[in-house]
PDB file of N, CA and C in Angstrom:
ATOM      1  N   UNK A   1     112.677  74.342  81.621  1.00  0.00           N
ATOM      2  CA  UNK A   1     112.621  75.206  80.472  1.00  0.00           C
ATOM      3  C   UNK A   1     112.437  76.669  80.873  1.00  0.00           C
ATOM      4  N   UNK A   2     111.843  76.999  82.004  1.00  0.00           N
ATOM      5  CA  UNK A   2     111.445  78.244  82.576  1.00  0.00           C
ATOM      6  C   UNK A   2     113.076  79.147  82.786  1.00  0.00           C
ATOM      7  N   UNK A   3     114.010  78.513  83.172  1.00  0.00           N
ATOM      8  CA  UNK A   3     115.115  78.981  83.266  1.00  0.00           C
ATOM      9  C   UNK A   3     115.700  79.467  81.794  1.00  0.00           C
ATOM     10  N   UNK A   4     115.122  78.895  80.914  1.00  0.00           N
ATOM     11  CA  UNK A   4     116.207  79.516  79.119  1.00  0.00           C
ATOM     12  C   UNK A   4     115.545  80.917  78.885  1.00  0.00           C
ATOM     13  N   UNK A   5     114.258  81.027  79.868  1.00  0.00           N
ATOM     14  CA  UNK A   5     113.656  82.222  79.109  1.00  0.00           C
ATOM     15  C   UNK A   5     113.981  83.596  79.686  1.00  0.00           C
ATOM     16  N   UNK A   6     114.840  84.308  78.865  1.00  0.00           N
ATOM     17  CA  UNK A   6     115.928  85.822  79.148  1.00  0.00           C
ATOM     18  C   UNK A   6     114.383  86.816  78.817  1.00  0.00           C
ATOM     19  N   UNK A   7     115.286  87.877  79.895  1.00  0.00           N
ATOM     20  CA  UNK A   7     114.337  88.914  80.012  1.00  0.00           C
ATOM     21  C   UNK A   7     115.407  90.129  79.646  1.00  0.00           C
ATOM     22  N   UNK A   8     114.460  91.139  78.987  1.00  0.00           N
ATOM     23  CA  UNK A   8     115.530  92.420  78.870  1.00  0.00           C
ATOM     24  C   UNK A   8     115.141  93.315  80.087  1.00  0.00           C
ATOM     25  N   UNK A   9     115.856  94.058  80.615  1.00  0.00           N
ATOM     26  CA  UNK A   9     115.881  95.284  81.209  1.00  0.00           C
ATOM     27  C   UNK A   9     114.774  95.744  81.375  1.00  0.00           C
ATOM     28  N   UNK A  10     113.988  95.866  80.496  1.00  0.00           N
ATOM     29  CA  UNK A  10     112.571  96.386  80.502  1.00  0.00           C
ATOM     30  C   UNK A  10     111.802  95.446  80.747  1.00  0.00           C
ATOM     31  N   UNK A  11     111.612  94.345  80.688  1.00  0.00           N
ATOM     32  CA  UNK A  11     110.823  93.514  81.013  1.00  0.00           C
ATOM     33  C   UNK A  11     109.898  93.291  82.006  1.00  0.00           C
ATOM     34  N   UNK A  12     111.119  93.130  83.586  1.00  0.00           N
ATOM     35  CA  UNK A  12     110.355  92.898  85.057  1.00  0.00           C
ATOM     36  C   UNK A  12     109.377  94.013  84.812  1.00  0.00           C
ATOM     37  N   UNK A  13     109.769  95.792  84.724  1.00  0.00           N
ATOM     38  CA  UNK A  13     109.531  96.499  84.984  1.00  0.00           C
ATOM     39  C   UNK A  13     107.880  96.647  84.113  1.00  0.00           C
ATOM     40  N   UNK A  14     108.098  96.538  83.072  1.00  0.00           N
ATOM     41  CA  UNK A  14     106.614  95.929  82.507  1.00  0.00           C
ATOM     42  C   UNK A  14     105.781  94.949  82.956  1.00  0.00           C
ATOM     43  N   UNK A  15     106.329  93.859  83.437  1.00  0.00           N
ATOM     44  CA  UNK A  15     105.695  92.838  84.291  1.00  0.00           C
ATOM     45  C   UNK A  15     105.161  93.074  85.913  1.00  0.00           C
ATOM     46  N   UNK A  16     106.082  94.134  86.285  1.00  0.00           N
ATOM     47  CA  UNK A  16     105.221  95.132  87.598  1.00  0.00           C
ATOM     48  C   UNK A  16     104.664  95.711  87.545  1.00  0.00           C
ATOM     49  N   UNK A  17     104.153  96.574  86.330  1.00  0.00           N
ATOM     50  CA  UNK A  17     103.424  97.763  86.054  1.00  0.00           C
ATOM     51  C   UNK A  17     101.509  97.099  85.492  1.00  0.00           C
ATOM     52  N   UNK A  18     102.120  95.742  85.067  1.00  0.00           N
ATOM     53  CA  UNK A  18     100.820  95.057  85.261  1.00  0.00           C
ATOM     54  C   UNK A  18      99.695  94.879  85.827  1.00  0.00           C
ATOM     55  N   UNK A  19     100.349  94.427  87.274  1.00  0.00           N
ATOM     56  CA  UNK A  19      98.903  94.779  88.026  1.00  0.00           C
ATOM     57  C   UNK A  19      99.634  95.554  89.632  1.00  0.00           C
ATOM     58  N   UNK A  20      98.749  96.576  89.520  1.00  0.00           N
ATOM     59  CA  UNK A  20      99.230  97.657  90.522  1.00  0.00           C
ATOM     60  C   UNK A  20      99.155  96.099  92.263  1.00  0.00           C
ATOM     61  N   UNK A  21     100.273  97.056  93.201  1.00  0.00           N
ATOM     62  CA  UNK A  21     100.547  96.529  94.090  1.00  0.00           C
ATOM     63  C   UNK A  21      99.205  96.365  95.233  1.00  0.00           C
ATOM     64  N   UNK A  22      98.329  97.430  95.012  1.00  0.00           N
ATOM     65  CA  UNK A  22      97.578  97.683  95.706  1.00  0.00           C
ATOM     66  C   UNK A  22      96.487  96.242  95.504  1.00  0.00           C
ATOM     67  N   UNK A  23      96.153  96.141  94.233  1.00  0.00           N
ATOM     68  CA  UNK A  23      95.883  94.681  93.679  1.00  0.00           C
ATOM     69  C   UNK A  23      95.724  93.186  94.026  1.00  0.00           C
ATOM     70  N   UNK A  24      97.263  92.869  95.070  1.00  0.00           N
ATOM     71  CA  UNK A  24      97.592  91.966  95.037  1.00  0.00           C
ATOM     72  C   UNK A  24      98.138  92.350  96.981  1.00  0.00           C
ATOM     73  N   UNK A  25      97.479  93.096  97.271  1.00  0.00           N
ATOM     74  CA  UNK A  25      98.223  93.125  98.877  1.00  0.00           C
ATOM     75  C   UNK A  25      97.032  92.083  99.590  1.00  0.00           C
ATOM     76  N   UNK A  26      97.681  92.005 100.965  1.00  0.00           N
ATOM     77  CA  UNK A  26      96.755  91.359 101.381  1.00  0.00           C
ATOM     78  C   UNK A  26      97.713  90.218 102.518  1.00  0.00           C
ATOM     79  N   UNK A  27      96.924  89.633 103.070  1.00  0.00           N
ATOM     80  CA  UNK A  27      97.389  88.747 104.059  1.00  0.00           C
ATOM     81  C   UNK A  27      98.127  87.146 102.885  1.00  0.00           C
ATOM     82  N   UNK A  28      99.107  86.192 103.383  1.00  0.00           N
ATOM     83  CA  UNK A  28      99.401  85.473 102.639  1.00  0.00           C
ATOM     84  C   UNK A  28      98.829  84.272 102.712  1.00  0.00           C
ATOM     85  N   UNK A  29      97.973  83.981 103.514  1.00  0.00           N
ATOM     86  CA  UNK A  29      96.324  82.784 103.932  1.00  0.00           C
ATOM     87  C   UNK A  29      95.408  83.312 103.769  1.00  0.00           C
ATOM     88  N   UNK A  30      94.769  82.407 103.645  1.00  0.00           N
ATOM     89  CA  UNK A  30      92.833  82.589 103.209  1.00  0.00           C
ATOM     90  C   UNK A  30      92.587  83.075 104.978  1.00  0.00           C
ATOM     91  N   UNK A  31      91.598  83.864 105.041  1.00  0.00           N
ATOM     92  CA  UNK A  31      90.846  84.268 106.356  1.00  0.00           C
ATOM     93  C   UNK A  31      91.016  82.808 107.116  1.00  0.00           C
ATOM     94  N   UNK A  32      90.999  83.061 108.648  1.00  0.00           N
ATOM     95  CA  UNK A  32      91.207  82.029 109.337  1.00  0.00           C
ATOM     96  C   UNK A  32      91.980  80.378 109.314  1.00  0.00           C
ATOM     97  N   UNK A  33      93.235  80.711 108.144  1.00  0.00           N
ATOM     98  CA  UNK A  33      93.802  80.025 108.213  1.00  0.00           C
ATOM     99  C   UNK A  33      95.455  80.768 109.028  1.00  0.00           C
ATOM    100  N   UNK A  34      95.255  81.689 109.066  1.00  0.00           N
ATOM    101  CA  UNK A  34      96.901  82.242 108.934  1.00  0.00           C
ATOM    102  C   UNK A  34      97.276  81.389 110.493  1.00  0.00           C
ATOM    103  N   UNK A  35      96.532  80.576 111.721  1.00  0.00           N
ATOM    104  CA  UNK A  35      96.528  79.968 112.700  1.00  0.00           C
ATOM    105  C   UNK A  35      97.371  79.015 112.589  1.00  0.00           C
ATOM    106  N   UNK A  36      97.810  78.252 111.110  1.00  0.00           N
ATOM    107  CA  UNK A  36      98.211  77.039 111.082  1.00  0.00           C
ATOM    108  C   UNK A  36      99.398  77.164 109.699  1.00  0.00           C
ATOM    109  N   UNK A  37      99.839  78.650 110.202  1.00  0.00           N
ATOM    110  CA  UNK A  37     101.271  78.715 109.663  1.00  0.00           C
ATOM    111  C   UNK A  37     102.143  78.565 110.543  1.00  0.00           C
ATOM    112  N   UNK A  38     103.450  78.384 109.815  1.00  0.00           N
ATOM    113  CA  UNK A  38     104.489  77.788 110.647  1.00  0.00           C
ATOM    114  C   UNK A  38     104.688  78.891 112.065  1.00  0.00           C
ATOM    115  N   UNK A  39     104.761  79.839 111.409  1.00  0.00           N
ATOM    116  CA  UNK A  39     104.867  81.011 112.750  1.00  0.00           C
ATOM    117  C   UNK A  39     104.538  80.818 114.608  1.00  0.00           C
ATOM    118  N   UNK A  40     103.125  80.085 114.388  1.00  0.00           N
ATOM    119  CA  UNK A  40     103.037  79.399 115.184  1.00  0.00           C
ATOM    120  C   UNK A  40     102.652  77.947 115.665  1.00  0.00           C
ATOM    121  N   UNK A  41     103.889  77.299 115.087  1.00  0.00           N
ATOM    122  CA  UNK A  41     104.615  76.032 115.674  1.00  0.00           C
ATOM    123  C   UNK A  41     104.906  76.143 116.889  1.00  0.00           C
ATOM    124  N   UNK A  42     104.586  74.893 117.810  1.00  0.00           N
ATOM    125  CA  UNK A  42     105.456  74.730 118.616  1.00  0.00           C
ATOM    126  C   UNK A  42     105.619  73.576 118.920  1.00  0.00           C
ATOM    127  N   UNK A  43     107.107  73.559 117.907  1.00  0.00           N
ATOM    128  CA  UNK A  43     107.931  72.596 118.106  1.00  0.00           C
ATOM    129  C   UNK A  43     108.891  72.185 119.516  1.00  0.00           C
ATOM    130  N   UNK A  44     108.595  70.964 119.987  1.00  0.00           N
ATOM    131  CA  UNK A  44     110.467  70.923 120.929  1.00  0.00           C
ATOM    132  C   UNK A  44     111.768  71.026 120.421  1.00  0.00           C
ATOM    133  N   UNK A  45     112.859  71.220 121.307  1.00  0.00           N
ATOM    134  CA  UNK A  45     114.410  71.359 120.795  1.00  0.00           C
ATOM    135  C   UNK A  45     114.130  70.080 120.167  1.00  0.00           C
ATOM    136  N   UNK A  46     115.346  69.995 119.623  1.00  0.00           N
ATOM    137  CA  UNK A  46     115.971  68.766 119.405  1.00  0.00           C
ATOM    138  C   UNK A  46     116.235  67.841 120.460  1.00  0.00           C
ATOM    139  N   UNK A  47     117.118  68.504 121.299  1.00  0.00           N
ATOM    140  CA  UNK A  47     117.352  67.512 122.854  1.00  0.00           C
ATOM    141  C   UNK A  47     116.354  67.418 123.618  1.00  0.00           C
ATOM    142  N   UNK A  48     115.312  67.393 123.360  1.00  0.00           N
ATOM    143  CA  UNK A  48     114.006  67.472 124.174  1.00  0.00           C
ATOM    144  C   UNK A  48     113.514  65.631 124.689  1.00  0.00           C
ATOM    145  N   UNK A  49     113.725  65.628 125.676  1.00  0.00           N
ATOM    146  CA  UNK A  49     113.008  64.345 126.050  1.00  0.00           C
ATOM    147  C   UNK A  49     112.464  63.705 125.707  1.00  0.00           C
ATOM    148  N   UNK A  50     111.059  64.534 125.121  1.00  0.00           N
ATOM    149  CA  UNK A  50     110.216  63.847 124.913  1.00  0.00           C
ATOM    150  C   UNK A  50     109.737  62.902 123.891  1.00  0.00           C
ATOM    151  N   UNK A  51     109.356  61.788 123.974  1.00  0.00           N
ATOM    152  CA  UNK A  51     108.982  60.533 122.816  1.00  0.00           C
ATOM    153  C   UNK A  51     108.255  61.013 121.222  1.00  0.00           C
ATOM    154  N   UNK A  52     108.486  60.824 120.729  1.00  0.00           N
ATOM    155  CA  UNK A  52     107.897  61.199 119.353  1.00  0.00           C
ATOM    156  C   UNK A  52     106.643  59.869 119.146  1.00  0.00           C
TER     157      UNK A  52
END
């Protein structure tokens, strides 16, 4: 249902002016989690030997 709902022109721009950017900056994990984002994976290739 989220998809039928039309926005005019003015809209986003009201919907940004909401809450200032400064607001909402910030890292995208809670403190001492950002360790166990994908970023640092380390995954093997695909052709990698080794047994799963």
């Amino acid at each position: 249902e989220a998809l039928t709902v039309k926005l005019s022109e003015k809209d986003p721009r009201e919907i940004s002016e909401a809450v200032p950017i400064t607001d909402v900056a910030g890292g995208r994990y809670y403190n001492g989690l950002d360790h166990f984002s994908w970023k640092y994976a380390n995954t093997p290739p695909k052709d990698s030997k080794i047994s799963t």
